[in-house]
N, C-alpha and C. Protein backbone atom coordinates (compact mmCIF):
# COMPACT_ATOMS: atom_id res chain seq x y z
N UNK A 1 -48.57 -3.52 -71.72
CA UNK A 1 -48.63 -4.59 -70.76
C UNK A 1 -49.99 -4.51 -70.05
N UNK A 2 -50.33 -5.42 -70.05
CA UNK A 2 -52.50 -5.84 -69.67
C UNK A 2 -52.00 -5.88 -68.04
N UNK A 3 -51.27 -6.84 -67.48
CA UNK A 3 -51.15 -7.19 -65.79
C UNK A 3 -50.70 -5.94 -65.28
N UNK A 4 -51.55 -5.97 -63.89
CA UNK A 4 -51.45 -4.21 -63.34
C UNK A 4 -51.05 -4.68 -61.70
N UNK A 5 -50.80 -3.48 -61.04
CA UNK A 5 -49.96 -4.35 -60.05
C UNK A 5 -51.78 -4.64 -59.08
N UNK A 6 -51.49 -5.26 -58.39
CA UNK A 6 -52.53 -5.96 -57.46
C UNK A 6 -53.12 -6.98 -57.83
N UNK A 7 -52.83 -7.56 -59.15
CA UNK A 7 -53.31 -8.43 -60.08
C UNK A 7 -52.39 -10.00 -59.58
N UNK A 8 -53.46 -11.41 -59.15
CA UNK A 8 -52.89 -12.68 -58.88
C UNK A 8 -52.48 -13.10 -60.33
N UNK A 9 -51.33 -13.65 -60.26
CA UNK A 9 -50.70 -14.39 -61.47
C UNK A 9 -50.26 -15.73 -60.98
N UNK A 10 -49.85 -16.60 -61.97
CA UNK A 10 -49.65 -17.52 -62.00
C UNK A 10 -47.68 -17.92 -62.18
N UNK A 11 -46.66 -17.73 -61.83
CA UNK A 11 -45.65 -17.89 -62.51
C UNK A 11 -45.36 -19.51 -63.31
N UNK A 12 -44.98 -18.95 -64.80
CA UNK A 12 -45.13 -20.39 -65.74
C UNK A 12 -43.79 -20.95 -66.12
N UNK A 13 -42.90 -20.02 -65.44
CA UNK A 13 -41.59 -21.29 -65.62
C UNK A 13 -40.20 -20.35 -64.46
N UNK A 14 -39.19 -21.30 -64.64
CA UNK A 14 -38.26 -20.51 -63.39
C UNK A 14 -38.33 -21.58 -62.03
N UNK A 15 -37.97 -21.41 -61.19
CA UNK A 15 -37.73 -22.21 -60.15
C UNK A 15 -38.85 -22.01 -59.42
N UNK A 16 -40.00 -20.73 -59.51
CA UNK A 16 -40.91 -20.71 -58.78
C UNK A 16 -42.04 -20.86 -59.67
N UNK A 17 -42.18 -21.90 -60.33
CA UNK A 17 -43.02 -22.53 -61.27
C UNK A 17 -44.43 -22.99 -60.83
N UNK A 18 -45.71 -22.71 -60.96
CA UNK A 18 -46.76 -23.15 -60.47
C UNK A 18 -47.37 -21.95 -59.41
N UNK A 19 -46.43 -21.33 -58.94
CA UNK A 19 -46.97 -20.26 -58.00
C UNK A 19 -47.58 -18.97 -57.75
N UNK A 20 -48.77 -19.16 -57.33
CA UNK A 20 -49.64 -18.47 -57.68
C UNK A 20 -49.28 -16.98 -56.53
N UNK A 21 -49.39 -15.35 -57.05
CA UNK A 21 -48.78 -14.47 -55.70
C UNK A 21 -49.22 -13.29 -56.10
N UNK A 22 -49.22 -12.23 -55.43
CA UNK A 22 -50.03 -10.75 -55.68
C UNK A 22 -48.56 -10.30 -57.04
N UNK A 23 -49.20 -9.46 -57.74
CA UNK A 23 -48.11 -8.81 -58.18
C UNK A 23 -47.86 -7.32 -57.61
N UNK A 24 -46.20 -6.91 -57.31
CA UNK A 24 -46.18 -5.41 -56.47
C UNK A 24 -45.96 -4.38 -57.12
N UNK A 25 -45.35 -4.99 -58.07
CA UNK A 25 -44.99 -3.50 -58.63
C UNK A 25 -44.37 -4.01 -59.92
N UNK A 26 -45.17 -2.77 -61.48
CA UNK A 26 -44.66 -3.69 -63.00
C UNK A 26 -43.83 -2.36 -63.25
N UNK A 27 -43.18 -2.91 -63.80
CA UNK A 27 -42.25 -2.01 -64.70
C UNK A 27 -42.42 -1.96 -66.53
N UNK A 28 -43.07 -1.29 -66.68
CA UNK A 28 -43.67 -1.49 -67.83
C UNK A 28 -42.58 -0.95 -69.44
N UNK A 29 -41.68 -0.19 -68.92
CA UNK A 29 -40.09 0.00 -70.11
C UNK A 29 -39.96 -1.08 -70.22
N UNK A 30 -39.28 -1.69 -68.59
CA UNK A 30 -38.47 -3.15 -69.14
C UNK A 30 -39.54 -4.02 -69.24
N UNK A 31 -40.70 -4.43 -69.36
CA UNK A 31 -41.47 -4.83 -69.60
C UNK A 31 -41.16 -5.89 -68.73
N UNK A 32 -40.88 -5.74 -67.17
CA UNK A 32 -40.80 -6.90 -66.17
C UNK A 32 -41.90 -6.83 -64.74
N UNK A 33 -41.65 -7.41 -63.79
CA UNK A 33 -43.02 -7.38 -63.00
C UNK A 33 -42.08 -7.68 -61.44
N UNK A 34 -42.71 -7.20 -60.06
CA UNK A 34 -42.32 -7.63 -59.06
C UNK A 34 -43.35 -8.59 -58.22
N UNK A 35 -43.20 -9.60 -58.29
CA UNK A 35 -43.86 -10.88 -57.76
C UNK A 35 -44.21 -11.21 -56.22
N UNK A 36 -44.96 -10.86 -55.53
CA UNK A 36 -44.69 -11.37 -53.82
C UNK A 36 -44.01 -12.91 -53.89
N UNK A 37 -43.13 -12.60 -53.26
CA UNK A 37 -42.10 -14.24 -52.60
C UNK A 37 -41.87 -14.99 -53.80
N UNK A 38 -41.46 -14.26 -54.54
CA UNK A 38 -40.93 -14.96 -56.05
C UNK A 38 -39.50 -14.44 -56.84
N UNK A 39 -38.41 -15.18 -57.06
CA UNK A 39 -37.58 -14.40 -57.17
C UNK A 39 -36.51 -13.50 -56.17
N UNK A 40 -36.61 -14.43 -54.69
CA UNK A 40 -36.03 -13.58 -53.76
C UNK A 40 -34.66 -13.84 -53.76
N UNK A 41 -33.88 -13.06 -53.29
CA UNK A 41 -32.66 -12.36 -53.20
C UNK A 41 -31.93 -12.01 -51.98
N UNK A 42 -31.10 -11.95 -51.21
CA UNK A 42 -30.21 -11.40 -50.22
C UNK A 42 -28.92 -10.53 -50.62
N UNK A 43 -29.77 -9.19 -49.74
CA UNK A 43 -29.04 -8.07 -50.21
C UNK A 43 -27.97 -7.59 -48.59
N UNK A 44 -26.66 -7.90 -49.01
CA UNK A 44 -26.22 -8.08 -47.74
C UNK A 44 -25.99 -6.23 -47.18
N UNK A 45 -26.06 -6.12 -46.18
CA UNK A 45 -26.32 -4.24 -45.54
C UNK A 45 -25.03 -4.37 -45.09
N UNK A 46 -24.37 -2.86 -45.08
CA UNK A 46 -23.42 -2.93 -43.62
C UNK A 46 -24.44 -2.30 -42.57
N UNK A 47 -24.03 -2.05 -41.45
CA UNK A 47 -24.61 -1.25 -40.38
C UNK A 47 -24.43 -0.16 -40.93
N UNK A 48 -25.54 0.72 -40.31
CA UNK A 48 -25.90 2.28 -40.29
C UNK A 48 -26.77 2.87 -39.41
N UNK A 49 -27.21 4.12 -39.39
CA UNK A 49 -28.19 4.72 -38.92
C UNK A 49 -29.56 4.17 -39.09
N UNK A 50 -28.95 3.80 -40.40
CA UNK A 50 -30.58 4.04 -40.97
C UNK A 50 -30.67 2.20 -40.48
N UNK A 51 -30.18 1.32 -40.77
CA UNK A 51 -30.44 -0.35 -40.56
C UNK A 51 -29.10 -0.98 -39.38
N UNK A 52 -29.58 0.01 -37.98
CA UNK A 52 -28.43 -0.26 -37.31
C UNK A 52 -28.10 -2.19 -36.98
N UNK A 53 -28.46 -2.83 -36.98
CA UNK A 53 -28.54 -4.61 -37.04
C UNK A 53 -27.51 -4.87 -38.28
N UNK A 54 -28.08 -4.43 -39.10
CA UNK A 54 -27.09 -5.21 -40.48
C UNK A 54 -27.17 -6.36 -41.03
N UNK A 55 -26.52 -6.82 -41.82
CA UNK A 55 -26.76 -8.45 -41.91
C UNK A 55 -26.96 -8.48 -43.58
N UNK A 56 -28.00 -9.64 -43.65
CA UNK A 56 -28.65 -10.18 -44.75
C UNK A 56 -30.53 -9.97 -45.00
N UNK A 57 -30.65 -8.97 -46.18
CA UNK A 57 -32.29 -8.26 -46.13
C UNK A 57 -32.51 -9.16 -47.19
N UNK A 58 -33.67 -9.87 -47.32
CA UNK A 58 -34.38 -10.59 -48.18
C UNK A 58 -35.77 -9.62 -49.00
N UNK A 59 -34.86 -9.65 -50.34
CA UNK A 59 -36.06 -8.68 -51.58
C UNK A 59 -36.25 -9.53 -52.44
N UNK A 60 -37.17 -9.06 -53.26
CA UNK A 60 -37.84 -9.67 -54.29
C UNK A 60 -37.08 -8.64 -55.23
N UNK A 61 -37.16 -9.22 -56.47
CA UNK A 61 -36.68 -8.52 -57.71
C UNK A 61 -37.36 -9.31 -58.90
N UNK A 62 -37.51 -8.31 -60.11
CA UNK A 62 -38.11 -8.03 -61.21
C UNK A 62 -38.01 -9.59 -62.00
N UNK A 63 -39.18 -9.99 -62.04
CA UNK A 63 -38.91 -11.18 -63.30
C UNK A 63 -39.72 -10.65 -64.66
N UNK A 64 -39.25 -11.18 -65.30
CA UNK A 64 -40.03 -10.66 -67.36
C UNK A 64 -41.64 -11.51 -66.80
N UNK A 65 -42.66 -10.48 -67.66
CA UNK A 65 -43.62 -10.43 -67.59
C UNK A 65 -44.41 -11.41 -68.56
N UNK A 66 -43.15 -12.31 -69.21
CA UNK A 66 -43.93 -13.75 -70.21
C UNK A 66 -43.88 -14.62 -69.41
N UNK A 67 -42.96 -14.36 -68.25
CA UNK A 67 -43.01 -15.70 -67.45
C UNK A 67 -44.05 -15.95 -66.94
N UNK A 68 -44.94 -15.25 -66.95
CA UNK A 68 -46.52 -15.23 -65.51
C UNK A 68 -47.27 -15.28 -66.66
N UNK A 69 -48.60 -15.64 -65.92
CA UNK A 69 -49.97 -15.41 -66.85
C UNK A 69 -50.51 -15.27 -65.30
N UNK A 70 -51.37 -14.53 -66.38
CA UNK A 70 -53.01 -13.58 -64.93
C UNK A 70 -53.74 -14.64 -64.68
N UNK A 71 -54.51 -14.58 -63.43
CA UNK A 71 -55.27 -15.60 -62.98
C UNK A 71 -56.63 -15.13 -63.05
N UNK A 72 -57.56 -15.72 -63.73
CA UNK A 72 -58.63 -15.11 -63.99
C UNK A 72 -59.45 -15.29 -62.62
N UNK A 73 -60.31 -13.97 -62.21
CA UNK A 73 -60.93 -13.65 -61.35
C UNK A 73 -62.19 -14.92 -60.79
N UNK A 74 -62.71 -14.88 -62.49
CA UNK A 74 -64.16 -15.61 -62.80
C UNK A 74 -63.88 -16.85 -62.84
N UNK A 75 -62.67 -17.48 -63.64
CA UNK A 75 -62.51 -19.18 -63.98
C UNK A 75 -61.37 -19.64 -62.92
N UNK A 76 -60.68 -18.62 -62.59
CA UNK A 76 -59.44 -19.57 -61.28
C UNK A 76 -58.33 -20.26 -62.35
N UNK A 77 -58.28 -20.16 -63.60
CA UNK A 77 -57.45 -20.41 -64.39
C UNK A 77 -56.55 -19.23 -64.87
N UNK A 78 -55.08 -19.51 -64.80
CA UNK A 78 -53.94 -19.21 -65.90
C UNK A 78 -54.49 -18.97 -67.17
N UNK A 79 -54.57 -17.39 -67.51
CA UNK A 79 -54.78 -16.96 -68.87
C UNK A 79 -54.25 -15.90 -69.48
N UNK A 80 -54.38 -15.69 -70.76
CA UNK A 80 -54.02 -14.63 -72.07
C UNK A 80 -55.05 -13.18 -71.34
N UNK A 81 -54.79 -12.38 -71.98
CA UNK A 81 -55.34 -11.45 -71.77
C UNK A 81 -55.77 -10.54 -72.71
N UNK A 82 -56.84 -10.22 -73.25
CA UNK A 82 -57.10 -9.37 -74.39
C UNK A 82 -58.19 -7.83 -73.82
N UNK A 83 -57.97 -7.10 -75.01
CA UNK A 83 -58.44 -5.68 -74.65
C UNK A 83 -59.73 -5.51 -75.35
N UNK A 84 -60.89 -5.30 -75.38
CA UNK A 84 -62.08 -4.83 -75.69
C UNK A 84 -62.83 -4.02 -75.89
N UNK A 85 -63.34 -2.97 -76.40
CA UNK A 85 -64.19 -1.82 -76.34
C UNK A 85 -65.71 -2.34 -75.96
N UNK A 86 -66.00 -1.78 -75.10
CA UNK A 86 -67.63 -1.67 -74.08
C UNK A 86 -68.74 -1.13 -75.40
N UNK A 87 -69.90 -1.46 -74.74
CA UNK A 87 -70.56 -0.58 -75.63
C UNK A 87 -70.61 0.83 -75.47
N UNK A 88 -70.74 1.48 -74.47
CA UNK A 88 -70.10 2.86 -73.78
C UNK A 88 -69.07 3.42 -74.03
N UNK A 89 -68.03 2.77 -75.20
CA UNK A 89 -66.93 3.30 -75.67
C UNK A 89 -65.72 2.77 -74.18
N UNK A 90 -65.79 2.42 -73.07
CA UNK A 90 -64.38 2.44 -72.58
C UNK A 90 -63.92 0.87 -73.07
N UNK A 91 -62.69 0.86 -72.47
CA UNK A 91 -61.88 0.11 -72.89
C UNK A 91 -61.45 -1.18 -72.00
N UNK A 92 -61.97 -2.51 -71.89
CA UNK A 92 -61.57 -3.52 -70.53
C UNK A 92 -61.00 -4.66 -71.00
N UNK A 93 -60.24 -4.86 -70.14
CA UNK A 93 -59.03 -6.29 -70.13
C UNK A 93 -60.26 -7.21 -70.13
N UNK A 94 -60.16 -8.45 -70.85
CA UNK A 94 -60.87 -9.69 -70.51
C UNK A 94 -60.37 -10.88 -70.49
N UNK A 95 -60.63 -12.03 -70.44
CA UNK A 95 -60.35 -12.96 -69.73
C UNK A 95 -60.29 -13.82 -71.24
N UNK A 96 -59.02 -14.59 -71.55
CA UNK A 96 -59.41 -15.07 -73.27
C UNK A 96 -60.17 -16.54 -73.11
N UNK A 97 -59.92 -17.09 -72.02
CA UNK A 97 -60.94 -19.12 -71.94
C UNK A 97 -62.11 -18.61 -71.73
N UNK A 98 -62.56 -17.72 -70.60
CA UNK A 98 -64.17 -17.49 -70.17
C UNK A 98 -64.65 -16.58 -70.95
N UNK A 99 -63.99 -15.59 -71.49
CA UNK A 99 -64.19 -13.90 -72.18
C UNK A 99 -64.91 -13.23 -70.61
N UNK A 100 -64.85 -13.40 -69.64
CA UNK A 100 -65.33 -12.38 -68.41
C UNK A 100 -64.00 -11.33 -68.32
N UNK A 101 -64.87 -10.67 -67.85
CA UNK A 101 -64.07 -8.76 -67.71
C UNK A 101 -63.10 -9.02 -66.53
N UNK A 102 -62.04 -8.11 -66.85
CA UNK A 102 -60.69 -8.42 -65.45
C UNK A 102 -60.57 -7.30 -65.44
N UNK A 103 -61.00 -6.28 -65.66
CA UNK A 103 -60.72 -5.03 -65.37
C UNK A 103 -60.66 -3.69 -66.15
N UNK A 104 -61.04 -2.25 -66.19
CA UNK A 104 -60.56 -1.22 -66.71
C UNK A 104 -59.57 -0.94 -67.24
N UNK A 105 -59.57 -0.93 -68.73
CA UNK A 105 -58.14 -0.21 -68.77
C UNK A 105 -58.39 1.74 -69.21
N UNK A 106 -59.76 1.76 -69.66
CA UNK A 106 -60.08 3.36 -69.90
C UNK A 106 -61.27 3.24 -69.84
N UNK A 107 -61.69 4.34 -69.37
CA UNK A 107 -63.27 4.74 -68.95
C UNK A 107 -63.82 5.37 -70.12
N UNK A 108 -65.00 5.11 -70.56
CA UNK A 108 -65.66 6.11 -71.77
C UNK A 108 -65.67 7.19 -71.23
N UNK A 109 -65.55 8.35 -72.82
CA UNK A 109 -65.43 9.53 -72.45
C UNK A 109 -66.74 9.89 -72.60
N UNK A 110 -67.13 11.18 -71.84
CA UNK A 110 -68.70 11.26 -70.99
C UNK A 110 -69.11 12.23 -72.64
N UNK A 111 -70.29 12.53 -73.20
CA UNK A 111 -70.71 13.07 -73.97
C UNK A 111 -71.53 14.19 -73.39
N UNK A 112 -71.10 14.40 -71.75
CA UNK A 112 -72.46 15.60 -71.21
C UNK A 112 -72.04 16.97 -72.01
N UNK A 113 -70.57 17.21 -72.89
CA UNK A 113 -70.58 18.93 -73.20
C UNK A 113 -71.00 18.38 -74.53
N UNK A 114 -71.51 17.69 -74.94
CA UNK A 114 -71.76 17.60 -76.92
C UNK A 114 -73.33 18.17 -76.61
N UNK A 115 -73.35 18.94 -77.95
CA UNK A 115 -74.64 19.76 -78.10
C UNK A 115 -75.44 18.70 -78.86
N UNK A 116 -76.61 19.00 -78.89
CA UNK A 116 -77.96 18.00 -79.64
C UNK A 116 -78.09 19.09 -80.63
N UNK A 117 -78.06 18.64 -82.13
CA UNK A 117 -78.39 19.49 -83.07
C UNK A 117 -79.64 18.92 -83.59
């Protein structure tokens, strides 16, 4: 999975369709994602120590990660996401309409212990 959490997406279908929101947290087994204000929920509490008020807590929960597309940094457009090798050997997410870089996914590995023969 390319989308990492802190990453703006786009959600592309579902009742919160069009909406653009940080992502919080991916779950990358179930291959699902936690959306800011997308997907919310009421999780009813009893009273306790710990939430002496009680009531009704409003969470977000996990939607599948085909529903969204990443919002590219550079174009402001809903896009695919593909992986690349640098010339430096690391490894970066890019952007598939503009091809601009969205991010690290591995750093080249440094060649300072290789000997010069």
């Amino acid at each position: 999975m390319l989308i990492r959490s802190g990453d703006m997406v786009e959600v592309r279908s579902g009742n919160a369709r069009g909406t653009r929101a940080k992502v919080l947290v991916v779950l990358p087994q179930k291959g699902k994602l936690v959306v800011e204000g997308v997907n919310r929920v009421y999780r009813h509490m009893k009273r306790s120590q710990k939430n002496p008020q009680g009531g009704r807590l409003s969470k977000e929960m996990p939607i599948d990660a085909s529903n969204v597309a990443l919002v590219c940094p550079a174009c402001g457009k809903p896009t695919r996401l593909g992986k690349r090798l640098n010339e430096d050997g690391g490894k970066v997410r890019y952007c598939r309409k503009c091809g601009a870089d969205a991010g690290v996914l591995r750093v080249a590995k440094s060649t300072a212990g290789a000997k010069d023969s």
